[in-house]
PDB file of N, CA and C in Angstrom:
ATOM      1  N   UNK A   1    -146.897  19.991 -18.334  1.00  0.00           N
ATOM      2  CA  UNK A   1    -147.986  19.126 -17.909  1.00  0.00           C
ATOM      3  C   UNK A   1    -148.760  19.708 -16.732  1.00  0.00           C
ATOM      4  N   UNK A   2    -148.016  20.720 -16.401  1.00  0.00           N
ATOM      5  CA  UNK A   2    -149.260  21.535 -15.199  1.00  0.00           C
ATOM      6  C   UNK A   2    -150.496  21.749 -15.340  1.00  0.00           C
ATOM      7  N   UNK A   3    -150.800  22.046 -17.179  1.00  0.00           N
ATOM      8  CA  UNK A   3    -152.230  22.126 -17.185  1.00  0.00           C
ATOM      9  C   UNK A   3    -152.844  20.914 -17.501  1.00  0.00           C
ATOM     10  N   UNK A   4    -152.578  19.596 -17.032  1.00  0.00           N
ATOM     11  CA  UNK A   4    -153.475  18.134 -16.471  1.00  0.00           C
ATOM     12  C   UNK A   4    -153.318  17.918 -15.001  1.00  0.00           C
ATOM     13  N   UNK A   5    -154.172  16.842 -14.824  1.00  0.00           N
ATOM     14  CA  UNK A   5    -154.375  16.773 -13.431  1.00  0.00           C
ATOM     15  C   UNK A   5    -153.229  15.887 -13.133  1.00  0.00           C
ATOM     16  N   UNK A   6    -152.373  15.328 -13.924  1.00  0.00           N
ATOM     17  CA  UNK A   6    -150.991  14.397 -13.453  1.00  0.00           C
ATOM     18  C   UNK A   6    -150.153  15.371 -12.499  1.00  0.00           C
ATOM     19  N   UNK A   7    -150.114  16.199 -12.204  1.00  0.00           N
ATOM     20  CA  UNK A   7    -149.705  16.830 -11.159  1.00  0.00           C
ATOM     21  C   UNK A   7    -149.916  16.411  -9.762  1.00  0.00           C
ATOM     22  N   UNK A   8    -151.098  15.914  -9.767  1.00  0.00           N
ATOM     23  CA  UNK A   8    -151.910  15.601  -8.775  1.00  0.00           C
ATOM     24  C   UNK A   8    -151.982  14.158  -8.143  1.00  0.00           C
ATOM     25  N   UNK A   9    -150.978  12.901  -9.129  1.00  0.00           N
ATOM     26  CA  UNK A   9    -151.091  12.211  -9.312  1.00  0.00           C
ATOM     27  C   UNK A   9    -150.095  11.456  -8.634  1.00  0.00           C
ATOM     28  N   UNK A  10    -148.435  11.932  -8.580  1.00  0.00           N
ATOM     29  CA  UNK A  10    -147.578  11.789  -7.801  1.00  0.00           C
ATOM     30  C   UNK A  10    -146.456  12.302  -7.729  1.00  0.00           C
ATOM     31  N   UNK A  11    -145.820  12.879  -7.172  1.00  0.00           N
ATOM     32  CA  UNK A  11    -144.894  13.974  -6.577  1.00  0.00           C
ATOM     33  C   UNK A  11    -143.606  13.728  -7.713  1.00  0.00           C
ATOM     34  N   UNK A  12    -143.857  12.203  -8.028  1.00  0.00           N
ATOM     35  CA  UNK A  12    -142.601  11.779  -9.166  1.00  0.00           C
ATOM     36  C   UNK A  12    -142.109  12.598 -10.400  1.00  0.00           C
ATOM     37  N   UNK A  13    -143.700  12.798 -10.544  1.00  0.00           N
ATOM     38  CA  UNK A  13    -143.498  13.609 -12.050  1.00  0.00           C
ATOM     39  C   UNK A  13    -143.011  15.153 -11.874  1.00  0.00           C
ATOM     40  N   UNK A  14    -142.554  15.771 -10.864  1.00  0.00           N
ATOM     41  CA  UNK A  14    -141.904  16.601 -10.495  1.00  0.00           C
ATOM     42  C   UNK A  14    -140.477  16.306 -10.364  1.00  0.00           C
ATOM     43  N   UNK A  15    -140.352  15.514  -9.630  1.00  0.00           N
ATOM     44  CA  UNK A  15    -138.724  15.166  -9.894  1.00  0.00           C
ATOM     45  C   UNK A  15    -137.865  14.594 -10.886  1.00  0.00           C
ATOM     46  N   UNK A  16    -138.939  14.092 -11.570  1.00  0.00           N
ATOM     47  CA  UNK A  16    -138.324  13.677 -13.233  1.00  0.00           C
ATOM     48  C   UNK A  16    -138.449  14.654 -14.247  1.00  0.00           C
ATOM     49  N   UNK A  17    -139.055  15.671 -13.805  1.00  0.00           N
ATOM     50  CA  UNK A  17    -139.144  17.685 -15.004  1.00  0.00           C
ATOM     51  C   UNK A  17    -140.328  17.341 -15.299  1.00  0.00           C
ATOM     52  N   UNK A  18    -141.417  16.118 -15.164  1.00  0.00           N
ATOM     53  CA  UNK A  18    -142.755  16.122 -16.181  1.00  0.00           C
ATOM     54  C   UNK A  18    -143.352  17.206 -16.058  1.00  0.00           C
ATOM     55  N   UNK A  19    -143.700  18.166 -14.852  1.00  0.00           N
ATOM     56  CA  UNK A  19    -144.447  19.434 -14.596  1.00  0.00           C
ATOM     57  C   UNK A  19    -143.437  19.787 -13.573  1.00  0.00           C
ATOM     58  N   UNK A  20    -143.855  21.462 -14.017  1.00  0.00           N
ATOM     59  CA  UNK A  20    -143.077  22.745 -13.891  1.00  0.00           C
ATOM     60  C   UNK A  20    -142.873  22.940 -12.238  1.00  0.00           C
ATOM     61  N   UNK A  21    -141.951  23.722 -11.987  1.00  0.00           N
ATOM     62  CA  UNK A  21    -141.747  24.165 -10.953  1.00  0.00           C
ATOM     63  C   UNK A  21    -142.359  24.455  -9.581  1.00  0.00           C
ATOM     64  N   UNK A  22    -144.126  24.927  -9.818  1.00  0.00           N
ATOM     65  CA  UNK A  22    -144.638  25.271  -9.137  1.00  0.00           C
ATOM     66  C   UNK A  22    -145.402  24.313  -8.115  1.00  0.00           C
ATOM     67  N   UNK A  23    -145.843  24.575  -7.170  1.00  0.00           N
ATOM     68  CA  UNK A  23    -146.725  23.492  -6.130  1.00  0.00           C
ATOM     69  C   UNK A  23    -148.004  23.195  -7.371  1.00  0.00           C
ATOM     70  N   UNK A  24    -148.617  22.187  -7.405  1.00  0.00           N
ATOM     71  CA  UNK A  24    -149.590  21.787  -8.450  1.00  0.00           C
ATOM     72  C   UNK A  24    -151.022  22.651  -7.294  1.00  0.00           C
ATOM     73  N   UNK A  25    -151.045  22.835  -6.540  1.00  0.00           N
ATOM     74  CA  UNK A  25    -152.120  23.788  -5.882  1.00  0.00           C
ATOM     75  C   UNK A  25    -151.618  25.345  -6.461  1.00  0.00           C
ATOM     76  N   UNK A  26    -150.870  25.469  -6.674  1.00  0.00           N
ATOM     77  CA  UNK A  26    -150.619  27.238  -6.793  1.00  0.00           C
ATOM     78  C   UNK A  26    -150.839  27.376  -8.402  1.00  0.00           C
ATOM     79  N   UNK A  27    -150.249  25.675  -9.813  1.00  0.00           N
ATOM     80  CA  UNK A  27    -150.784  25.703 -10.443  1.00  0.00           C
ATOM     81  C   UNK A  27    -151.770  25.876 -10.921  1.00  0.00           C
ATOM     82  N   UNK A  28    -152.595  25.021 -10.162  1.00  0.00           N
ATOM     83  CA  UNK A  28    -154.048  25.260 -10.547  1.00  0.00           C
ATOM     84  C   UNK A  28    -154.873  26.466 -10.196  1.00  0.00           C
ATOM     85  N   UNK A  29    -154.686  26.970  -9.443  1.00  0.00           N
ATOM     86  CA  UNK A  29    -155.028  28.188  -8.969  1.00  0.00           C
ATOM     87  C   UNK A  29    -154.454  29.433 -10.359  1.00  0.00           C
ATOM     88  N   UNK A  30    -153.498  29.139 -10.479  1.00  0.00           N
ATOM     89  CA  UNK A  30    -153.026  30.431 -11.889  1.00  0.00           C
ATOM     90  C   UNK A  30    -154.148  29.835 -12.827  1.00  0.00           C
ATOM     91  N   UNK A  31    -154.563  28.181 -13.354  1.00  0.00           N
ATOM     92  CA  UNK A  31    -154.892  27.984 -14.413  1.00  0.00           C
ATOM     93  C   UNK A  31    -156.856  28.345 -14.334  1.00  0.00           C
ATOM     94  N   UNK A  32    -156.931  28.052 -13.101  1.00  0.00           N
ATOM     95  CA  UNK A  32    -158.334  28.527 -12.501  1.00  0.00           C
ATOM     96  C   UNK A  32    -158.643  30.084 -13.319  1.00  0.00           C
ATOM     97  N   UNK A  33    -158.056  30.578 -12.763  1.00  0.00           N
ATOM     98  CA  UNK A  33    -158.090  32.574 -12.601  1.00  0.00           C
ATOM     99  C   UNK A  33    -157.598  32.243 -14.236  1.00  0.00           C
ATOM    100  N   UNK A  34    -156.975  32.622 -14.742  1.00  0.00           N
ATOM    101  CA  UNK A  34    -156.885  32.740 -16.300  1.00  0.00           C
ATOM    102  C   UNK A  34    -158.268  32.010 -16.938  1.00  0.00           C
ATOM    103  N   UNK A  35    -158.565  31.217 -17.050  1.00  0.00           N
ATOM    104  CA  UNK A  35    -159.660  29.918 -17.535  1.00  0.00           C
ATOM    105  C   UNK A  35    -161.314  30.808 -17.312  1.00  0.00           C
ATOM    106  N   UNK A  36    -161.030  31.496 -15.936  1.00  0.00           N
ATOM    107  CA  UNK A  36    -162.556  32.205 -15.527  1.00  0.00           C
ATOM    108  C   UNK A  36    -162.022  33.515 -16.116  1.00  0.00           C
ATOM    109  N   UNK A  37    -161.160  33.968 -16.156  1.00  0.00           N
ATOM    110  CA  UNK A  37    -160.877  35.575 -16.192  1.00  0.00           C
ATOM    111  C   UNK A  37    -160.948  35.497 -18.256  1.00  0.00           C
ATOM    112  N   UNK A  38    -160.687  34.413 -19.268  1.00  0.00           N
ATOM    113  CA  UNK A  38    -161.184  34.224 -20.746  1.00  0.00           C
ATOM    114  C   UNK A  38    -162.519  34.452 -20.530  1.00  0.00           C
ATOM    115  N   UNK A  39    -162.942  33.325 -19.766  1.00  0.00           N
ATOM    116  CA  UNK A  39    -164.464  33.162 -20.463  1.00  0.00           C
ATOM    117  C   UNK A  39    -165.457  34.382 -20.174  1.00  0.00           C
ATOM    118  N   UNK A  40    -165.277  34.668 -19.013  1.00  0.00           N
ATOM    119  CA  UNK A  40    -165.922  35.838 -18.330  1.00  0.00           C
ATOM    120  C   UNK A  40    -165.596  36.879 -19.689  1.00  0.00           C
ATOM    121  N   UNK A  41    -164.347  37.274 -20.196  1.00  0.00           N
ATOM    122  CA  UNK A  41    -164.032  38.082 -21.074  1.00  0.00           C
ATOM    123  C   UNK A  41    -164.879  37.698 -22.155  1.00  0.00           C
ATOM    124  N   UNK A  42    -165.326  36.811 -23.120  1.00  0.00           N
ATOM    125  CA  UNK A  42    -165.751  36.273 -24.181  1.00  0.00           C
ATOM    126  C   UNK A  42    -166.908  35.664 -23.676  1.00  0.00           C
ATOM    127  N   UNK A  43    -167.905  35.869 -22.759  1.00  0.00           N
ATOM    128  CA  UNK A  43    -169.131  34.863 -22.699  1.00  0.00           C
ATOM    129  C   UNK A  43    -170.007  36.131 -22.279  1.00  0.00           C
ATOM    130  N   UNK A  44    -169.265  36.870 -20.890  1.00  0.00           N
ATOM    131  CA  UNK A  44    -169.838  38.132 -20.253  1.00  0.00           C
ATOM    132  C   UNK A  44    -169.657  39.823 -20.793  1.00  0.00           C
ATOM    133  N   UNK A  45    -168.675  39.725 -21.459  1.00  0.00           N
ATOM    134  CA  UNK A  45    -168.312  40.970 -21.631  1.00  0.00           C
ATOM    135  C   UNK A  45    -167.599  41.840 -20.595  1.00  0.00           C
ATOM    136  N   UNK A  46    -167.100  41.186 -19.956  1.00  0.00           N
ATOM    137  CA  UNK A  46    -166.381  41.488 -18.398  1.00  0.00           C
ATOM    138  C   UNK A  46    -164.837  41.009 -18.428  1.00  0.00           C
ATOM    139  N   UNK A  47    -164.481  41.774 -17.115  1.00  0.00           N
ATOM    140  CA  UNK A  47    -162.799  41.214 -17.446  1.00  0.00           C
ATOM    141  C   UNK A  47    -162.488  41.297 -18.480  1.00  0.00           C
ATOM    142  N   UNK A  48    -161.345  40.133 -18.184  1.00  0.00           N
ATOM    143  CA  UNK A  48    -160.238  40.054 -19.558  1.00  0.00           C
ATOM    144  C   UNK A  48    -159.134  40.296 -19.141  1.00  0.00           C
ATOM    145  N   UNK A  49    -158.851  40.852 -17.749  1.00  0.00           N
ATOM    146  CA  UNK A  49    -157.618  41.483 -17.634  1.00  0.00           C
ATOM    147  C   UNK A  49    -155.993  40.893 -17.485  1.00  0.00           C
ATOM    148  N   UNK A  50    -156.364  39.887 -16.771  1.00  0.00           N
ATOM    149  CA  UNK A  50    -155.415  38.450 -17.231  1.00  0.00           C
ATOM    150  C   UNK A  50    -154.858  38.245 -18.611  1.00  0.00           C
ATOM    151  N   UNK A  51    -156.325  37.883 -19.455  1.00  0.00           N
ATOM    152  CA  UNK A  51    -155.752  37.740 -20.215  1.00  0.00           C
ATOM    153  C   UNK A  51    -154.788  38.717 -21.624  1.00  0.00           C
ATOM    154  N   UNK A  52    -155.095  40.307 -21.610  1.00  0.00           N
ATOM    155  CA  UNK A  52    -154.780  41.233 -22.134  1.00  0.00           C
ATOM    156  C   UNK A  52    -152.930  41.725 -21.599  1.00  0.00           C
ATOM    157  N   UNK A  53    -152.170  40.905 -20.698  1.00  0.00           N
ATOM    158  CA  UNK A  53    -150.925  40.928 -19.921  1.00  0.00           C
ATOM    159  C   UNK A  53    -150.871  40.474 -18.809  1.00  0.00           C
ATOM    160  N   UNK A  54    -149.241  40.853 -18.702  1.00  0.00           N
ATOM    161  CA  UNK A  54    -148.756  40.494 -17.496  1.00  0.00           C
ATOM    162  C   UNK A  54    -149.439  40.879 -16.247  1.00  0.00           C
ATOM    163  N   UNK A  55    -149.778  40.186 -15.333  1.00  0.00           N
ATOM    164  CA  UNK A  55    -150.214  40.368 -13.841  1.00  0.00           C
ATOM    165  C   UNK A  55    -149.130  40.159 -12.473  1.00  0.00           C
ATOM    166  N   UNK A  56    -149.481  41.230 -11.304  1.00  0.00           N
ATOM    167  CA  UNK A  56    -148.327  41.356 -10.851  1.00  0.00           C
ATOM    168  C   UNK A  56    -149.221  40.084  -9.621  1.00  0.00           C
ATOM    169  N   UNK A  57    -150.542  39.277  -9.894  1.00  0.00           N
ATOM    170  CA  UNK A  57    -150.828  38.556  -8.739  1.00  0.00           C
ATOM    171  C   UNK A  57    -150.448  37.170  -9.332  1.00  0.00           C
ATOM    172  N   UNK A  58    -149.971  36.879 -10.661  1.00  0.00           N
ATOM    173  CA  UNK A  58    -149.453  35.902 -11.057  1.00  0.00           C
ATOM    174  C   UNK A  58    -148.083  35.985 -11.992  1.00  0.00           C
ATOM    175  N   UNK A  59    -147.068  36.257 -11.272  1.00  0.00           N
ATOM    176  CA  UNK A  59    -145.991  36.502 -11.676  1.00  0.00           C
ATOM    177  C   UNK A  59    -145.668  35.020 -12.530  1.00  0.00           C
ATOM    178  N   UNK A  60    -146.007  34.257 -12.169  1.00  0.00           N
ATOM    179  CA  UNK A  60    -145.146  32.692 -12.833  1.00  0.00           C
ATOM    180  C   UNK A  60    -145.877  32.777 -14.686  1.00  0.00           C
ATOM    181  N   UNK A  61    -146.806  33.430 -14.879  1.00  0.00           N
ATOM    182  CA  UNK A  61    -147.570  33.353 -15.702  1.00  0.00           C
ATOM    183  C   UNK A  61    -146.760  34.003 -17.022  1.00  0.00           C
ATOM    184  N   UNK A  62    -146.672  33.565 -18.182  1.00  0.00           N
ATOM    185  CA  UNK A  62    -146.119  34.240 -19.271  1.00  0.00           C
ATOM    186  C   UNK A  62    -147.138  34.143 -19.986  1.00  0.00           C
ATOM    187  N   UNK A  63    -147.235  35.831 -20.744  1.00  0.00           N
ATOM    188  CA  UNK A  63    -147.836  35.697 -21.697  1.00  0.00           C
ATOM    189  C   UNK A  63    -147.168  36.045 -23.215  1.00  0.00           C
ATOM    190  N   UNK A  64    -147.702  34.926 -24.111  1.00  0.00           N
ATOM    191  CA  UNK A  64    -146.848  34.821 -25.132  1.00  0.00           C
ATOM    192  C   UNK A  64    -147.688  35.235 -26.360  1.00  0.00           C
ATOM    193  N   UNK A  65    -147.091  35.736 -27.880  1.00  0.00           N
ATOM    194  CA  UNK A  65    -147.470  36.004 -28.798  1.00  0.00           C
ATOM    195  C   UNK A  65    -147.820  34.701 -30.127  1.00  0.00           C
ATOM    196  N   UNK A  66    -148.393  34.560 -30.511  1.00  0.00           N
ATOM    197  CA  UNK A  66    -148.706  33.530 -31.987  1.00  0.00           C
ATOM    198  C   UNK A  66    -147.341  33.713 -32.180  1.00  0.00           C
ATOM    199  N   UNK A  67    -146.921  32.092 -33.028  1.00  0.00           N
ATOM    200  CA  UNK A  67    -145.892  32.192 -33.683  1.00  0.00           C
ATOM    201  C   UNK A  67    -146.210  32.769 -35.342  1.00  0.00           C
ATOM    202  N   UNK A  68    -147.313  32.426 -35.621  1.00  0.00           N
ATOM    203  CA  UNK A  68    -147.863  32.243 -36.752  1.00  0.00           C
ATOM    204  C   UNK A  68    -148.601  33.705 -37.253  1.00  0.00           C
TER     205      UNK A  68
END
């Protein structure tokens, strides 16, 4: 649930597992930079680099393959 704003909403939903580990500011900040670092890739022709792997300025970040 890190990527909604219920993070933001009350500290509860952290202590009950609803969203992940991280401070919901450091969340949003990974989901920021990925979100600009796509579109920029696919709107500008720029970047991408986020999204093409792992980054050593967002370690919490996994990047995963289609199951399908």
């Amino acid at each position: 649930m890190n990527f909604t704003d219920v993070q933001f909403v009350s500290p509860i939903f952290k202590w009950i597992g609803v969203t992940g580990k991280i401070s919901p500011e450091r969340a949003n900040a990974v989901i920021n930079a990925y979100m600009l670092d796509y579109f920029d890739m696919h709107l500008k022709n720029q970047g991408g680099s986020l999204i093409k792997g792992p980054n050593s300025r967002f370690p919490e970040a996994k990047n995963v393959t289609s199951l399908l």
